[in-house]
PDB file of N, CA and C in Angstrom:
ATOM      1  N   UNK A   1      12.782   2.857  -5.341  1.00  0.00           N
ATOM      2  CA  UNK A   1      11.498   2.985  -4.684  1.00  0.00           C
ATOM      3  C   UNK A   1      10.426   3.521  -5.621  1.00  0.00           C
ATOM      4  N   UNK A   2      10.982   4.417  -6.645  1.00  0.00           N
ATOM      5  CA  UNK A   2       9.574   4.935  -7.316  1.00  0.00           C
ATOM      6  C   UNK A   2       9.085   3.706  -8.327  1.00  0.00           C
ATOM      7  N   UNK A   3      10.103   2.897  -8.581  1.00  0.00           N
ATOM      8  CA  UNK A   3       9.007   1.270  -9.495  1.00  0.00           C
ATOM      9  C   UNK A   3       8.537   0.912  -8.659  1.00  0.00           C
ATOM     10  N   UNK A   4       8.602   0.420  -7.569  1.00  0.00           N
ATOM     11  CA  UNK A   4       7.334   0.400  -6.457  1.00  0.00           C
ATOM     12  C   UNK A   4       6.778   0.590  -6.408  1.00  0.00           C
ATOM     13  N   UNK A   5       6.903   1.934  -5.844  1.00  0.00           N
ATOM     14  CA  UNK A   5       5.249   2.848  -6.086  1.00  0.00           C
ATOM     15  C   UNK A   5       4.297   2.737  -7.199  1.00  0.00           C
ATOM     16  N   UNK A   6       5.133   2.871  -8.375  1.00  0.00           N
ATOM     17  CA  UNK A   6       4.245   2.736  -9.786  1.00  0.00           C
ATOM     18  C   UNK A   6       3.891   1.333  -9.854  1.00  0.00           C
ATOM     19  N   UNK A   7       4.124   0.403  -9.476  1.00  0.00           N
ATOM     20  CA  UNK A   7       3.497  -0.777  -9.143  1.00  0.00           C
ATOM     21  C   UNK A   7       2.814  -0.490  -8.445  1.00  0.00           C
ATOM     22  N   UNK A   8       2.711  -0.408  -7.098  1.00  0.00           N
ATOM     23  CA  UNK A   8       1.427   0.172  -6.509  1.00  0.00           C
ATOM     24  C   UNK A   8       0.464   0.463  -7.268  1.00  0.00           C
ATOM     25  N   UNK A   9       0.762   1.701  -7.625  1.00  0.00           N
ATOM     26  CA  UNK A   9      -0.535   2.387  -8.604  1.00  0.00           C
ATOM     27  C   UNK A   9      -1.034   1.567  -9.613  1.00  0.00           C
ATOM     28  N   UNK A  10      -0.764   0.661 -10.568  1.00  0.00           N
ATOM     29  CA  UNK A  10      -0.601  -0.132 -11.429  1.00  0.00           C
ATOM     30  C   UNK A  10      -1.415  -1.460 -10.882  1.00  0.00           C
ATOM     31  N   UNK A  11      -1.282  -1.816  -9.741  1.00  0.00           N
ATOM     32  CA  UNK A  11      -1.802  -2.923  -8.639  1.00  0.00           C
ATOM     33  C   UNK A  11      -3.146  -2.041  -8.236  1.00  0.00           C
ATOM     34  N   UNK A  12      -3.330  -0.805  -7.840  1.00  0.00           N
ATOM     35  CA  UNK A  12      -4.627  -0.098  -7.414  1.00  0.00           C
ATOM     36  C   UNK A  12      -5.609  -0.308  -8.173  1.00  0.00           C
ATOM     37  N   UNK A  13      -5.089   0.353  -9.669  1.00  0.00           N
ATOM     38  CA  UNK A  13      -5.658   0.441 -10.550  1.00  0.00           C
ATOM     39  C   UNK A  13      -6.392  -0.728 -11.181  1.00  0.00           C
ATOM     40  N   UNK A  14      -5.780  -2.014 -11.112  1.00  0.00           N
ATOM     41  CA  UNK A  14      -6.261  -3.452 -11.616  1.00  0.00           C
ATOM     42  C   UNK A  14      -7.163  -3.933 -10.639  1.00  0.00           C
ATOM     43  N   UNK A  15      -6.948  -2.831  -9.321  1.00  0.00           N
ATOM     44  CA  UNK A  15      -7.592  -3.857  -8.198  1.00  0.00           C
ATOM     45  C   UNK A  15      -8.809  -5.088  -8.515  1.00  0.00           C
ATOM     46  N   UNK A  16      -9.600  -4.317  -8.656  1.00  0.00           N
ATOM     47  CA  UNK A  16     -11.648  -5.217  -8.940  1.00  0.00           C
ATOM     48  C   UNK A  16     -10.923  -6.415  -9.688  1.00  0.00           C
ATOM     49  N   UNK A  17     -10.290  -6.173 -10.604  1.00  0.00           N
ATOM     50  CA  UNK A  17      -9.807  -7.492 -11.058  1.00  0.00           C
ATOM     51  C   UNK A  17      -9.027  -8.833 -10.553  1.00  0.00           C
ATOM     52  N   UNK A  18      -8.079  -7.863  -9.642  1.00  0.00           N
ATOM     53  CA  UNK A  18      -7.118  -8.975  -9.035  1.00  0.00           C
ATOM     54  C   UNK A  18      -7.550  -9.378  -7.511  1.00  0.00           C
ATOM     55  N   UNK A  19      -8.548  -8.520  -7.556  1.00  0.00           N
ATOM     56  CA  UNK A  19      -8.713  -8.950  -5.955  1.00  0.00           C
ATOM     57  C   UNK A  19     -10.368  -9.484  -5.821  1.00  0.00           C
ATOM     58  N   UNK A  20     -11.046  -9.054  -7.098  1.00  0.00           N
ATOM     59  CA  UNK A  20     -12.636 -10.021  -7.123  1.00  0.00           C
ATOM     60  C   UNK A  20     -12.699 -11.274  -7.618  1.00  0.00           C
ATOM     61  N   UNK A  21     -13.936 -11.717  -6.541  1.00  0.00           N
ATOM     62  CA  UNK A  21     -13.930 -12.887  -6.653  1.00  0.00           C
ATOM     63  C   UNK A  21     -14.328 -13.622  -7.544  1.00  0.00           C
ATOM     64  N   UNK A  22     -14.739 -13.303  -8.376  1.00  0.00           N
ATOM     65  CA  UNK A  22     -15.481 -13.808  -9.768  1.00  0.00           C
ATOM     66  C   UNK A  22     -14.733 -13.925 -10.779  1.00  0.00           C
ATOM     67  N   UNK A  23     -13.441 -13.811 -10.703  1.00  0.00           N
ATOM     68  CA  UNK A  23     -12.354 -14.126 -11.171  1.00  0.00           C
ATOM     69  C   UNK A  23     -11.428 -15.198 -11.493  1.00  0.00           C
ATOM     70  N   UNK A  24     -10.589 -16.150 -12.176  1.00  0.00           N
ATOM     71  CA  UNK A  24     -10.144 -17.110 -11.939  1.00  0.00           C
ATOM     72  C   UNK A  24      -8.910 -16.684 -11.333  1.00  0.00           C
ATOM     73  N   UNK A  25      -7.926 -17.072 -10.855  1.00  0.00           N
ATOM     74  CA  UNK A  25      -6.482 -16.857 -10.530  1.00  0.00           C
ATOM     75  C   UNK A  25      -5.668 -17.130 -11.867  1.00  0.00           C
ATOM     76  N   UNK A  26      -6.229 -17.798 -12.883  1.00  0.00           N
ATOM     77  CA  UNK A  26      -5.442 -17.924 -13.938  1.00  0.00           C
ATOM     78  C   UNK A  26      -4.957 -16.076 -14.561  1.00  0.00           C
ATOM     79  N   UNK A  27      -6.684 -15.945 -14.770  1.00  0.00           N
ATOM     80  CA  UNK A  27      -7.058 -14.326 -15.143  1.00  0.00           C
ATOM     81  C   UNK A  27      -6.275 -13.440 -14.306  1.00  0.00           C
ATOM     82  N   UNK A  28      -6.469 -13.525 -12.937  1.00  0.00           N
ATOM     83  CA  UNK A  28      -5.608 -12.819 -11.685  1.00  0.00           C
ATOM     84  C   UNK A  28      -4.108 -12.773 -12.734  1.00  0.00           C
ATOM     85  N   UNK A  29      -3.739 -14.072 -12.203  1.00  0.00           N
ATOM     86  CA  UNK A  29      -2.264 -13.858 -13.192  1.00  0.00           C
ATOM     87  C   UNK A  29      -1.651 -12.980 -13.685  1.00  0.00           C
ATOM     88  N   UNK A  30      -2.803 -13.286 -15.135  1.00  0.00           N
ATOM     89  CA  UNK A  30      -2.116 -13.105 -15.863  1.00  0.00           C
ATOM     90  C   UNK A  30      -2.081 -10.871 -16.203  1.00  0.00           C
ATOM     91  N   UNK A  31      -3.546 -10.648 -15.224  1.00  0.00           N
ATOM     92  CA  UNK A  31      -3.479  -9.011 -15.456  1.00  0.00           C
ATOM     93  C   UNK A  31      -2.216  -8.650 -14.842  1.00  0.00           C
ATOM     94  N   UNK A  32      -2.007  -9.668 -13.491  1.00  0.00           N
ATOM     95  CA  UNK A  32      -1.035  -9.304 -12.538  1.00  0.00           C
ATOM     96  C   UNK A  32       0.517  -8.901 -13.657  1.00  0.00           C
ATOM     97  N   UNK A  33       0.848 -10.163 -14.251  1.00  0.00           N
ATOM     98  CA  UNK A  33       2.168 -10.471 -14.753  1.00  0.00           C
ATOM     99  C   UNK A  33       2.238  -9.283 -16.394  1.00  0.00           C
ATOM    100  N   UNK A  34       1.094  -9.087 -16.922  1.00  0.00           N
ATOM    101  CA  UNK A  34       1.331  -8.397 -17.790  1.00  0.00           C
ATOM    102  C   UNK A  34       1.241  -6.810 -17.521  1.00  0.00           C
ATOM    103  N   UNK A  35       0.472  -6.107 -16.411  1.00  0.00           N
ATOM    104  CA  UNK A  35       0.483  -4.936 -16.190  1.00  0.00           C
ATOM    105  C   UNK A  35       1.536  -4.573 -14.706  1.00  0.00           C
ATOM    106  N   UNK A  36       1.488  -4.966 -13.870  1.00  0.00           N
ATOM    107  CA  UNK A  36       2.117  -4.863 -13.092  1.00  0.00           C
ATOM    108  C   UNK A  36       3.586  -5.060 -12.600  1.00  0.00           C
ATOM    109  N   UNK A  37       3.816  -6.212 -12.951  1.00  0.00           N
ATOM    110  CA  UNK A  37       5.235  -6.534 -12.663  1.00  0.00           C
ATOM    111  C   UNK A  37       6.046  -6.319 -13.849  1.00  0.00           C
ATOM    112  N   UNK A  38       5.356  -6.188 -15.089  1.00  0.00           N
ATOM    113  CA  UNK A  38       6.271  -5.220 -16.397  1.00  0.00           C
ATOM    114  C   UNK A  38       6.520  -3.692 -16.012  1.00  0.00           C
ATOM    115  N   UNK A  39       5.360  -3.563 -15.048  1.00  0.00           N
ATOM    116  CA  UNK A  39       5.457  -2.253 -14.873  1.00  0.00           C
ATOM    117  C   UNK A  39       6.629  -2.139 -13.807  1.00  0.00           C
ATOM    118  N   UNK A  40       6.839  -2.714 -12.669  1.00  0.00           N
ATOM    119  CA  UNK A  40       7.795  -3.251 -11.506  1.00  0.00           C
ATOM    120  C   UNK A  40       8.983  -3.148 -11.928  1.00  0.00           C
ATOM    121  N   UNK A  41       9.300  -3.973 -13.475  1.00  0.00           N
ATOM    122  CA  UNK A  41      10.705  -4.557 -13.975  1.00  0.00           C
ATOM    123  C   UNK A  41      11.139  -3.570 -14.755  1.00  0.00           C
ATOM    124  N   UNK A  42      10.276  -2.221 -15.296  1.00  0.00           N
ATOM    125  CA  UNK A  42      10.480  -1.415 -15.689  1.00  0.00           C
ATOM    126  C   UNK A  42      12.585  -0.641 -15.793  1.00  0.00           C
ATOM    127  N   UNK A  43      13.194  -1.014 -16.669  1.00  0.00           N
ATOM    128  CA  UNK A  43      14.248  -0.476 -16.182  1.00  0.00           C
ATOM    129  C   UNK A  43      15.488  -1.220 -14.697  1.00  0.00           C
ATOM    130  N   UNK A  44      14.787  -2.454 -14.821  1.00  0.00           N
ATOM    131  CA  UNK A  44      15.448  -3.311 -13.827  1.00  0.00           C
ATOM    132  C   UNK A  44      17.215  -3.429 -13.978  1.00  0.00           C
ATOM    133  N   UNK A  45      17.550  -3.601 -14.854  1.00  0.00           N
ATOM    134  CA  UNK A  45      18.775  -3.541 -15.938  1.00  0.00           C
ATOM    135  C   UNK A  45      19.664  -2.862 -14.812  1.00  0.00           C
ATOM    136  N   UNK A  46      19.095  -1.670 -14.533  1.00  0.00           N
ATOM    137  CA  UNK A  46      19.792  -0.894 -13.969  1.00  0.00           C
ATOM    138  C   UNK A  46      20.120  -0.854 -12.609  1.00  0.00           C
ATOM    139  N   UNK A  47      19.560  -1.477 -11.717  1.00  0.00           N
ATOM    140  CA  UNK A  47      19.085  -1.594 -10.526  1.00  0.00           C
ATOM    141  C   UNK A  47      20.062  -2.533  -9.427  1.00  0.00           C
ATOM    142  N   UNK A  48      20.789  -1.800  -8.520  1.00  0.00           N
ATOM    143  CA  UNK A  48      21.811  -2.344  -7.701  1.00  0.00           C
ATOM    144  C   UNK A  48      20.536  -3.480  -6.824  1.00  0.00           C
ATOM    145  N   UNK A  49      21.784  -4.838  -7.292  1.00  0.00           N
ATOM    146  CA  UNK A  49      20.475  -6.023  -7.191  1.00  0.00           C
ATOM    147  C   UNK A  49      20.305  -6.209  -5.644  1.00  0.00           C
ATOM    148  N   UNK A  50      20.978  -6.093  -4.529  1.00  0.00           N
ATOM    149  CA  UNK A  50      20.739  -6.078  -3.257  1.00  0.00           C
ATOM    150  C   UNK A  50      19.710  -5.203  -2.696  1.00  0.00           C
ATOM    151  N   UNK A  51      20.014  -4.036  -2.999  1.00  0.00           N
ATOM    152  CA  UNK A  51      19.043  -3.302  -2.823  1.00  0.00           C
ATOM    153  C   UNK A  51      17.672  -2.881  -2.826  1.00  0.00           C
ATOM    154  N   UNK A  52      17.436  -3.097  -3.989  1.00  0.00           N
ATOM    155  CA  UNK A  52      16.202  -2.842  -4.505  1.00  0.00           C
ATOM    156  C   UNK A  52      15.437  -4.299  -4.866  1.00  0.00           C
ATOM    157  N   UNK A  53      16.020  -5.235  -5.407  1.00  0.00           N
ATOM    158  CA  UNK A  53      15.042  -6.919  -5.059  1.00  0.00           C
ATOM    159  C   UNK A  53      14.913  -6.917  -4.050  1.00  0.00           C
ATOM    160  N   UNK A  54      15.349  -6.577  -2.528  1.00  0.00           N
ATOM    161  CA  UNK A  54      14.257  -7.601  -1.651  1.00  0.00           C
ATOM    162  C   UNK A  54      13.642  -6.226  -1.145  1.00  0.00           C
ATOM    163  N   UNK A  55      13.623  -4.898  -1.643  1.00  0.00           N
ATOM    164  CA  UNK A  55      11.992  -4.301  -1.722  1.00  0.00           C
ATOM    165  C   UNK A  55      11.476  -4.516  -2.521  1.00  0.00           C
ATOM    166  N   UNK A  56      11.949  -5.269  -3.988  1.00  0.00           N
ATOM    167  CA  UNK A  56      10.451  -5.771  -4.954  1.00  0.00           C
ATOM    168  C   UNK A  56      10.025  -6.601  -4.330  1.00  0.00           C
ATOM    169  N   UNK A  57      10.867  -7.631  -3.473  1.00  0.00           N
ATOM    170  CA  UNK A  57      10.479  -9.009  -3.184  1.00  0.00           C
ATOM    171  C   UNK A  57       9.238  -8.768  -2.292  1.00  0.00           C
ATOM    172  N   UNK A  58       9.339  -8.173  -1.586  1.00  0.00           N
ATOM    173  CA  UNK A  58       8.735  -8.146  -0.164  1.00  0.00           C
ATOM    174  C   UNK A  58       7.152  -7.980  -1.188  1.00  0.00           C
ATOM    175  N   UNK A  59       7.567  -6.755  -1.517  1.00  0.00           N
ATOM    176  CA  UNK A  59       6.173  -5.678  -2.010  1.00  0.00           C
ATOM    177  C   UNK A  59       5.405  -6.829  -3.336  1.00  0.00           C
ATOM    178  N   UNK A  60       6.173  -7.107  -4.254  1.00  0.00           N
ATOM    179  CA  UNK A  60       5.661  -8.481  -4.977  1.00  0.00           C
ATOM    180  C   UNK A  60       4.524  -9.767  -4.132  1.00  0.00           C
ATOM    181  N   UNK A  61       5.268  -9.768  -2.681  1.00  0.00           N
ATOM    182  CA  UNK A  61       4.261 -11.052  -2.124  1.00  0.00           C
ATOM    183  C   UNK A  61       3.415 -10.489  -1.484  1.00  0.00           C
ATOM    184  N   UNK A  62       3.105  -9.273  -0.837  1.00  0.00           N
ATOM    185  CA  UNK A  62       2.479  -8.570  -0.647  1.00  0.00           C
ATOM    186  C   UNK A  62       0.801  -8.337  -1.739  1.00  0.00           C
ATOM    187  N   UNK A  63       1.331  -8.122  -2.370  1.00  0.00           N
ATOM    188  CA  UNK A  63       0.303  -8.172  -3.886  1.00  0.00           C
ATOM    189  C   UNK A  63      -0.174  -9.430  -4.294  1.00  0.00           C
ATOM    190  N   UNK A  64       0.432 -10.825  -3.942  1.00  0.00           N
ATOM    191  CA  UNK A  64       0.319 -11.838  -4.524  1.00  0.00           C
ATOM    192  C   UNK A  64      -0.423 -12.451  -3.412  1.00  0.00           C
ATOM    193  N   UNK A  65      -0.132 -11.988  -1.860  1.00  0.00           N
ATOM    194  CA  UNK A  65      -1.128 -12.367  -1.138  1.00  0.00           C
ATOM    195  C   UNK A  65      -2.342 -11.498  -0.769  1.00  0.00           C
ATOM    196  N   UNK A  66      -2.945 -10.171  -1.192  1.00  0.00           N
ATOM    197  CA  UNK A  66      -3.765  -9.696  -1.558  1.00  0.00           C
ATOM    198  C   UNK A  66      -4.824 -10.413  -2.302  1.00  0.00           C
ATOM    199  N   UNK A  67      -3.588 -10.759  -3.249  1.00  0.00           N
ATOM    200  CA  UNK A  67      -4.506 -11.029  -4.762  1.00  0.00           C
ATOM    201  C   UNK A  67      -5.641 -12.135  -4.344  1.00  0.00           C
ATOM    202  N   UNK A  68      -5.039 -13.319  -3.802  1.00  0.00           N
ATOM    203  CA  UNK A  68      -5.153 -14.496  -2.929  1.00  0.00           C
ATOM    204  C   UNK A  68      -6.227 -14.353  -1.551  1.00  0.00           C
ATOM    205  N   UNK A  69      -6.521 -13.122  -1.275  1.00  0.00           N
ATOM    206  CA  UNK A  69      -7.647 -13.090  -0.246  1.00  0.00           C
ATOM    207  C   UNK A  69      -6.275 -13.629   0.856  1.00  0.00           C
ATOM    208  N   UNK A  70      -5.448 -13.768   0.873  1.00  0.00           N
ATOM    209  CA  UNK A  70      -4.469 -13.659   2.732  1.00  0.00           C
ATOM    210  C   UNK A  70      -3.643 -12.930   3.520  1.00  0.00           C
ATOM    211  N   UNK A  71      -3.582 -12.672   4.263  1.00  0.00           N
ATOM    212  CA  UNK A  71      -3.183 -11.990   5.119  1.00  0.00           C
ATOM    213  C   UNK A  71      -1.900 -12.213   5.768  1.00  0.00           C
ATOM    214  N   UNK A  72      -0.782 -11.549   6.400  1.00  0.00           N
ATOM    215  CA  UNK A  72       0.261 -11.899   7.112  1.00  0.00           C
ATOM    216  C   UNK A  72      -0.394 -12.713   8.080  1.00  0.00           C
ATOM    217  N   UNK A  73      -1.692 -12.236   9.034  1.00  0.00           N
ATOM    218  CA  UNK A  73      -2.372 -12.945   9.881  1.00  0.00           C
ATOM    219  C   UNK A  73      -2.835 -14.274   9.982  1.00  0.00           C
ATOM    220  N   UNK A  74      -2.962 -14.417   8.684  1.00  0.00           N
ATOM    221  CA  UNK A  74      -3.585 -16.002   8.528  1.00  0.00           C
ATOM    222  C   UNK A  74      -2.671 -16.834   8.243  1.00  0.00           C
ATOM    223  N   UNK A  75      -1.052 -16.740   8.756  1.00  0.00           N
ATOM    224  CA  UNK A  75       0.101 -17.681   8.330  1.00  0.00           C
ATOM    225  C   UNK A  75       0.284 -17.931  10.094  1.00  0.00           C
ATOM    226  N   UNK A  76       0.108 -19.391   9.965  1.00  0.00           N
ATOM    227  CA  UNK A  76       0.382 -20.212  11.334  1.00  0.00           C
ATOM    228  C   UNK A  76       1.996 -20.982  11.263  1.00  0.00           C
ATOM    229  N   UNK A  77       2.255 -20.233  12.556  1.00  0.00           N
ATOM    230  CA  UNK A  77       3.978 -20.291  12.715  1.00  0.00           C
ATOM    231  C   UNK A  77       4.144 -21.481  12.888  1.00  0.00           C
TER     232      UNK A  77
END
């Protein structure tokens, strides 16, 4: 849980970038993939894989639909 969090913070911190619009999604990307999810994978090696992937997973699309301007709300069942 605490690479999470520090993703979090790491995701806060980039916000204006990953979440403004004047941005390309290429750019989004790539702040995303080089600060954040290095920061995420931090020590992954170690990490009982059931466990802890599907709280990256979750928290990963979470961020990726942020990034994206969508919402859980705006997905039609």
């Amino acid at each position: 849980m605490a690479r999470v969090r520090r993703a979090w913070e790491k995701f806060r911190e980039f916000l204006p970038i990953v979440t403004g619009k004047g941005f390309s999604l290429k750019l989004k990307g790539k702040a995303y993939t080089s600060r954040v999810r290095s920061c995420s994978f931090y020590g992954s090696e170690t990490w009982p894989m059931k466990v802890n992937m599907n709280s990256w997973t979750l928290n990963e699309m979470s961020m990726l639909r942020c990034m994206c301007g969508f919402s859980l709300k705006d997905s039609k069942n």
